[in-house]
PDB file of N, CA and C in Angstrom:
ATOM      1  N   UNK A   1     -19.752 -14.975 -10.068  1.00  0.00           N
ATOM      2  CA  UNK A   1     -18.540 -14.454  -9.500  1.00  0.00           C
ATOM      3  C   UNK A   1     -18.680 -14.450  -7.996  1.00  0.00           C
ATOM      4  N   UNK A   2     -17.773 -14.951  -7.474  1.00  0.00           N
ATOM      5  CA  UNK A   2     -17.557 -14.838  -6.015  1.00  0.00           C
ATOM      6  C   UNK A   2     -16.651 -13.527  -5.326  1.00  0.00           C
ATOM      7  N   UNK A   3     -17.417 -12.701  -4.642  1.00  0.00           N
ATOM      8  CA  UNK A   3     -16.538 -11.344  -3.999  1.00  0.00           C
ATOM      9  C   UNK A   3     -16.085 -11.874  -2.156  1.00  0.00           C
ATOM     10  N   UNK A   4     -15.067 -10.875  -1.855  1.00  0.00           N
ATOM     11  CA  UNK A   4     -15.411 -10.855  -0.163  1.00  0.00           C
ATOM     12  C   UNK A   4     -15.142 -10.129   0.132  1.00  0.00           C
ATOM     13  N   UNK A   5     -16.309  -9.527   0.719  1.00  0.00           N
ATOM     14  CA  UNK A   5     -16.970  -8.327   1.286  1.00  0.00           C
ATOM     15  C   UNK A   5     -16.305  -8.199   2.854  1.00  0.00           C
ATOM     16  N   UNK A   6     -15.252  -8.101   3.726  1.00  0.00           N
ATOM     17  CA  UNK A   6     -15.133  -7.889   4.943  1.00  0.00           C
ATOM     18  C   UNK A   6     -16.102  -8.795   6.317  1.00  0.00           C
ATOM     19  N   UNK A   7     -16.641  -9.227   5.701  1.00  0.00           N
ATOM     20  CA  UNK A   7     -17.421 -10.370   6.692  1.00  0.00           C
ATOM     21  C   UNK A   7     -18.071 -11.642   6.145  1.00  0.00           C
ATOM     22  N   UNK A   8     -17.609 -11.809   4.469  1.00  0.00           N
ATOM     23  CA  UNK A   8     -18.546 -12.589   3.962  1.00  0.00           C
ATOM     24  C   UNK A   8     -18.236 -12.868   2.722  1.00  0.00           C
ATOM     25  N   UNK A   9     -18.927 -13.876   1.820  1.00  0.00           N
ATOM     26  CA  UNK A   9     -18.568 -13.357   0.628  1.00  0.00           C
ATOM     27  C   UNK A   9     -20.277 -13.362   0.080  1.00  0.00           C
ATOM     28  N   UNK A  10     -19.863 -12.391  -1.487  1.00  0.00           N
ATOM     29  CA  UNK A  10     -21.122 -12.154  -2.155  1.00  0.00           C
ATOM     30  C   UNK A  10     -21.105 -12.792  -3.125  1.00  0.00           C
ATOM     31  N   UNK A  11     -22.337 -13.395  -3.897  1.00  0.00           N
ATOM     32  CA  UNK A  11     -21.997 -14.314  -5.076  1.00  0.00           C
ATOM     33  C   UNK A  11     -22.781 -13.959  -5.821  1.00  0.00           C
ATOM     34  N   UNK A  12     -22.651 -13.025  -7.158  1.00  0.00           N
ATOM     35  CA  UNK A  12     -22.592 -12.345  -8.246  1.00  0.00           C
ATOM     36  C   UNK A  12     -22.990 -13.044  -9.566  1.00  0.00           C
ATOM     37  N   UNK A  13     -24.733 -13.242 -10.113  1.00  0.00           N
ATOM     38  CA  UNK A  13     -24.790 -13.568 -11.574  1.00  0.00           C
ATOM     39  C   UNK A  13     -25.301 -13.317 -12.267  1.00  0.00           C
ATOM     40  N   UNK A  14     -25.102 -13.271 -13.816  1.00  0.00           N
ATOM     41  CA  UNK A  14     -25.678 -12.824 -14.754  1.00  0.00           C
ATOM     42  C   UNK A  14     -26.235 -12.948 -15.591  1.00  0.00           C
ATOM     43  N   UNK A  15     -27.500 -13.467 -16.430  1.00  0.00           N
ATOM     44  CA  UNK A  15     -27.817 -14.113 -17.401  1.00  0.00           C
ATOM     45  C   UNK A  15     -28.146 -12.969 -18.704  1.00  0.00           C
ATOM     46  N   UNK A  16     -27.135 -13.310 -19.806  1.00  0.00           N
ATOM     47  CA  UNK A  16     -27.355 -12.720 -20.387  1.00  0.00           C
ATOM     48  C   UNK A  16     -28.526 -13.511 -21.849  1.00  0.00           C
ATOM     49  N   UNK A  17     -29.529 -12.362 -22.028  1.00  0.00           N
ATOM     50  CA  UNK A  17     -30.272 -13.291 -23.118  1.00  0.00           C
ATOM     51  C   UNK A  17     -29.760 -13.247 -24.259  1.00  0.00           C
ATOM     52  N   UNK A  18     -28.441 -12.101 -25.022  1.00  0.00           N
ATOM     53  CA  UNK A  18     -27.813 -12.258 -25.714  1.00  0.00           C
ATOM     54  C   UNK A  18     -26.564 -11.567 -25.990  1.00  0.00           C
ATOM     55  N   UNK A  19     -25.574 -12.009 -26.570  1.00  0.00           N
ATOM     56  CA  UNK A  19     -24.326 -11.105 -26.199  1.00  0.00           C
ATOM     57  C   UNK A  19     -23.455 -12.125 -25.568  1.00  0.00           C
ATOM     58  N   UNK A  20     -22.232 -11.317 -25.304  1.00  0.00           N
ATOM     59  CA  UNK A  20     -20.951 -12.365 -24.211  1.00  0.00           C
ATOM     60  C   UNK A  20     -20.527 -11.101 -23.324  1.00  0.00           C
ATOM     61  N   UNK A  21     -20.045 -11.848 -22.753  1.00  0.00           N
ATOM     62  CA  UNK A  21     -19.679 -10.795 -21.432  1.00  0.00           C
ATOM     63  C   UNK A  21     -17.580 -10.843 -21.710  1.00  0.00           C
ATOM     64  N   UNK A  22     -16.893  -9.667 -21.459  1.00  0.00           N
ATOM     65  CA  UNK A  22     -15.516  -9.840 -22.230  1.00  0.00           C
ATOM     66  C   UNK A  22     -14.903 -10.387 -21.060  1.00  0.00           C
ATOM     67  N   UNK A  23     -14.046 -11.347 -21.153  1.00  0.00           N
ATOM     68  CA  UNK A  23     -13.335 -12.267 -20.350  1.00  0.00           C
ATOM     69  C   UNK A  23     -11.981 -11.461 -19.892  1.00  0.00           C
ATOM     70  N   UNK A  24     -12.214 -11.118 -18.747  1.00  0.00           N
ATOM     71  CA  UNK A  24     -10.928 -10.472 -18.440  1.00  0.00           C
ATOM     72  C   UNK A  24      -9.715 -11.438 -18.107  1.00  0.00           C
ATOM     73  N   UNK A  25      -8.130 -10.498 -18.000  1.00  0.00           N
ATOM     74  CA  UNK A  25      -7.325 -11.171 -18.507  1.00  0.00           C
ATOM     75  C   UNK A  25      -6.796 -11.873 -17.084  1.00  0.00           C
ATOM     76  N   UNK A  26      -5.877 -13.158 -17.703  1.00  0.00           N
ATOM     77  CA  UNK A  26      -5.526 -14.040 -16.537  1.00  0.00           C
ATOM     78  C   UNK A  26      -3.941 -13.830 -16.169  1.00  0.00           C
ATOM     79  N   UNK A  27      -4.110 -13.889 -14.662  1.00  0.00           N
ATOM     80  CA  UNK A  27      -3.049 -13.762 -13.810  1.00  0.00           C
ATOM     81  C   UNK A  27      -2.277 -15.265 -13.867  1.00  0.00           C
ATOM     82  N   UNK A  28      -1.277 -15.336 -14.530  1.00  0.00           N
ATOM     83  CA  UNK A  28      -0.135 -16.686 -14.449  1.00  0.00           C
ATOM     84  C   UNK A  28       0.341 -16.855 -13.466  1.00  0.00           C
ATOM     85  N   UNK A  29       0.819 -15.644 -12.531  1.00  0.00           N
ATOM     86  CA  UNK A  29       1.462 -15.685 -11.358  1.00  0.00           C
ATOM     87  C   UNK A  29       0.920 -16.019 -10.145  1.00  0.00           C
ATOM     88  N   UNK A  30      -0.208 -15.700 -10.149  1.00  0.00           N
ATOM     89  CA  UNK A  30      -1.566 -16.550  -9.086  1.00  0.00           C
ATOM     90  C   UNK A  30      -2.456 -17.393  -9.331  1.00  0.00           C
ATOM     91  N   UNK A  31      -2.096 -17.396 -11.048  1.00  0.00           N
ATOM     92  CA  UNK A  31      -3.388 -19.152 -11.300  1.00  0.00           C
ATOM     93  C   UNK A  31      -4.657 -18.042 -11.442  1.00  0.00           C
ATOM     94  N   UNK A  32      -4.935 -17.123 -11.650  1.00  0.00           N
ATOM     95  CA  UNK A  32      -6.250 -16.631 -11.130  1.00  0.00           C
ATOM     96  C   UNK A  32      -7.196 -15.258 -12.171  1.00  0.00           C
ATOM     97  N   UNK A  33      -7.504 -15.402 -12.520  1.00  0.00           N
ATOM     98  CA  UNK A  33      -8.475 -13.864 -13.308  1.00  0.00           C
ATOM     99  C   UNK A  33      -8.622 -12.657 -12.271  1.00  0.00           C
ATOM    100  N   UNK A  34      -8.016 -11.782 -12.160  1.00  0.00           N
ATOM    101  CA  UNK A  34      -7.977 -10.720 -10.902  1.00  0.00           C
ATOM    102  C   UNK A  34      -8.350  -9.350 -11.506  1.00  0.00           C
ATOM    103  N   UNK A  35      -9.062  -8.865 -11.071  1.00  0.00           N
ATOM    104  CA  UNK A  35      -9.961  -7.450 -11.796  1.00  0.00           C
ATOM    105  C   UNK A  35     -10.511  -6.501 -10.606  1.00  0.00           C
ATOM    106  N   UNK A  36      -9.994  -5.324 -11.256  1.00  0.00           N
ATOM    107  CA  UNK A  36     -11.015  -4.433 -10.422  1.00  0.00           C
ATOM    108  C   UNK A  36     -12.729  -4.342 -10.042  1.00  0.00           C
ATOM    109  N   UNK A  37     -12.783  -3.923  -8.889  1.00  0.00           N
ATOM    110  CA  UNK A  37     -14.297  -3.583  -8.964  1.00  0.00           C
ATOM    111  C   UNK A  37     -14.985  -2.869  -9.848  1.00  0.00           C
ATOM    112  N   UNK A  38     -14.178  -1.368 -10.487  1.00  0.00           N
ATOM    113  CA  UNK A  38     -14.552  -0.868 -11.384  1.00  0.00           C
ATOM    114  C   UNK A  38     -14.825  -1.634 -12.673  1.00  0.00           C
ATOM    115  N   UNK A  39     -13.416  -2.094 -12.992  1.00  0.00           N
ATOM    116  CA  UNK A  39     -13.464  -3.183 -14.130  1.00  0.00           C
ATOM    117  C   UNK A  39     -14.703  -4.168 -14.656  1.00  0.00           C
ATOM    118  N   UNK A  40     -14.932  -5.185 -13.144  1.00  0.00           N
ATOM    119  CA  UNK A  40     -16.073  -5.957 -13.223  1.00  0.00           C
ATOM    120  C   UNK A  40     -17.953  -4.852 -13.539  1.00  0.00           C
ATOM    121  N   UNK A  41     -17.403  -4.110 -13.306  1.00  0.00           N
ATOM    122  CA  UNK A  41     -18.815  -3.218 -12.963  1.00  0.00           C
ATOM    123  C   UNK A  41     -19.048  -2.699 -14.774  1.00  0.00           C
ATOM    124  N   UNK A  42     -17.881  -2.284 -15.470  1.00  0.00           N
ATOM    125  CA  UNK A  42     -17.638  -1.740 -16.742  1.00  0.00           C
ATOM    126  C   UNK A  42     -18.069  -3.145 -17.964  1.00  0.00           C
ATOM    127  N   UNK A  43     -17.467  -4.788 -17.243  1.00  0.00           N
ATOM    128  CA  UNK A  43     -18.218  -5.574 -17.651  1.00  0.00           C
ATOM    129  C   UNK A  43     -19.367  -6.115 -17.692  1.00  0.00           C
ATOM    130  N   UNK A  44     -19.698  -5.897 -16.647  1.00  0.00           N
ATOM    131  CA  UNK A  44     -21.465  -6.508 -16.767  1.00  0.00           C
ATOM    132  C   UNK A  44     -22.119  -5.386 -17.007  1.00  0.00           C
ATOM    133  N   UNK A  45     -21.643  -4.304 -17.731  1.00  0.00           N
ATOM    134  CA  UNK A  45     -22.733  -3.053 -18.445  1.00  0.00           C
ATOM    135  C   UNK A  45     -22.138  -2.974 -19.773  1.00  0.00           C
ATOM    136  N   UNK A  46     -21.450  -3.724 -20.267  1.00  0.00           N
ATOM    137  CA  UNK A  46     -21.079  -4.159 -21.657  1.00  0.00           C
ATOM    138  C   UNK A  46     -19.961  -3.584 -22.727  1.00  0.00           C
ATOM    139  N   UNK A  47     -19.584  -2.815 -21.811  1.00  0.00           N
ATOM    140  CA  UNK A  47     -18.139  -1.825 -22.237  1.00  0.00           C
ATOM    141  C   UNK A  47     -16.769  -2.753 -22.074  1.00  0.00           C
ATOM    142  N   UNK A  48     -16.147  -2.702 -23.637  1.00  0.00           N
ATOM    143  CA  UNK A  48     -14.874  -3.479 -23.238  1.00  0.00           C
ATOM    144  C   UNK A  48     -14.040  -2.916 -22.782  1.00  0.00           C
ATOM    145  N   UNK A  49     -13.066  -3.251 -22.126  1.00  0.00           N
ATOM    146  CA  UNK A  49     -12.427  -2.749 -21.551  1.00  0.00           C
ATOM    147  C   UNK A  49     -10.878  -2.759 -22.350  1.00  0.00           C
ATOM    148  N   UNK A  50     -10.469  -3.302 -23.645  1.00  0.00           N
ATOM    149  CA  UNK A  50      -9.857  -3.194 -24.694  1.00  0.00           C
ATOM    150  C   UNK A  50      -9.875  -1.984 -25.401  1.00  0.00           C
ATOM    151  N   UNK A  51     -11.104  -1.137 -25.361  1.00  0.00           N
ATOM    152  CA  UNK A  51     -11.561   0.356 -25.837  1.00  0.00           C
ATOM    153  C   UNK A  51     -11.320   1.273 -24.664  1.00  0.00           C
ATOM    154  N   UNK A  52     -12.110   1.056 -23.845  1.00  0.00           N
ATOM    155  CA  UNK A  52     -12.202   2.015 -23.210  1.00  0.00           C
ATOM    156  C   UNK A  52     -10.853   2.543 -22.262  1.00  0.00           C
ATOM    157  N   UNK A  53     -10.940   4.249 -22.219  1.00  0.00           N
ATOM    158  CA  UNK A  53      -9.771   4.822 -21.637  1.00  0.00           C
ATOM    159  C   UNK A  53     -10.205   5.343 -20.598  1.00  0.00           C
ATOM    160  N   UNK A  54      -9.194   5.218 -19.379  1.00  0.00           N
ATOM    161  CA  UNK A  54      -9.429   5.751 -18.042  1.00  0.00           C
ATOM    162  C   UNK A  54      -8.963   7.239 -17.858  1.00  0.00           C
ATOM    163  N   UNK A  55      -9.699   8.127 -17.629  1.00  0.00           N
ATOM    164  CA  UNK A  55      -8.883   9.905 -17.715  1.00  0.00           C
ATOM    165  C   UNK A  55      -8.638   9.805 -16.739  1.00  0.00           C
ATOM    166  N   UNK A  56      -7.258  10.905 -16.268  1.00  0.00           N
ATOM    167  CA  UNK A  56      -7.306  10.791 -15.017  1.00  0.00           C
ATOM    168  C   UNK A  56      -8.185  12.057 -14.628  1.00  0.00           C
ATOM    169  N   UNK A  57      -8.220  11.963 -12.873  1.00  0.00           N
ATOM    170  CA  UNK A  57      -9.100  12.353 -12.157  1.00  0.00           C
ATOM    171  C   UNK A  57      -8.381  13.044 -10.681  1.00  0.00           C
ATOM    172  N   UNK A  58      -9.107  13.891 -10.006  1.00  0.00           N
ATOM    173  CA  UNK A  58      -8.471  14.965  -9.180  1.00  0.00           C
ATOM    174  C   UNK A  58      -8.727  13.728  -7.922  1.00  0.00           C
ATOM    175  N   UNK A  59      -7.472  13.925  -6.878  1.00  0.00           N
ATOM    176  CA  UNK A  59      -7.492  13.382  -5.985  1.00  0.00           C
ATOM    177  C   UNK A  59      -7.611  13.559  -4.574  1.00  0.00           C
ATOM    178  N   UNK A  60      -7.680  13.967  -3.712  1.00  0.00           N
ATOM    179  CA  UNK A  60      -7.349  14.668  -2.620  1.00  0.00           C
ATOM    180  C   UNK A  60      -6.130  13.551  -1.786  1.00  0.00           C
ATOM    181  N   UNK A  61      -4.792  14.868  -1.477  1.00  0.00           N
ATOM    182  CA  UNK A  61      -3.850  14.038  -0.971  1.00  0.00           C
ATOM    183  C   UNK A  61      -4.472  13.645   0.802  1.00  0.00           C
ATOM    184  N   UNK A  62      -4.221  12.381   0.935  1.00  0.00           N
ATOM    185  CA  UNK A  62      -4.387  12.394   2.952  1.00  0.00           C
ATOM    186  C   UNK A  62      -2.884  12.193   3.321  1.00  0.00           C
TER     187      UNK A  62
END
């Protein structure tokens, strides 16, 4: 995976010795697979993201 980091980009890989990693879903409107950081982070630790629920969480207004 290719990121960009504010000055750069980072290039992100994984070898898994067994298992699949879940293919997140594709953007038609940009040609493109577009995912959160959280998201990507929830994938490469093996949690689908088809299951899993986001609670919400306290915010502070600025």
């Amino acid at each position: 995976m290719l990121r960009w980091d504010t000055d750069g980009f980072i290039l992100y890989q994984k070898r898994l010795e067994e298992g699949t990693f879940e293919v997140p879903r594709f953007n038609p409107s940009t040609g493109a697979y577009e995912l959160s950081w959280k998201s990507f982070f929830l994938i490469m630790q093996g949690v689908s993201l088809r299951s899993a629920k986001c609670r919400k969480r306290f915010r502070l207004k600025s």
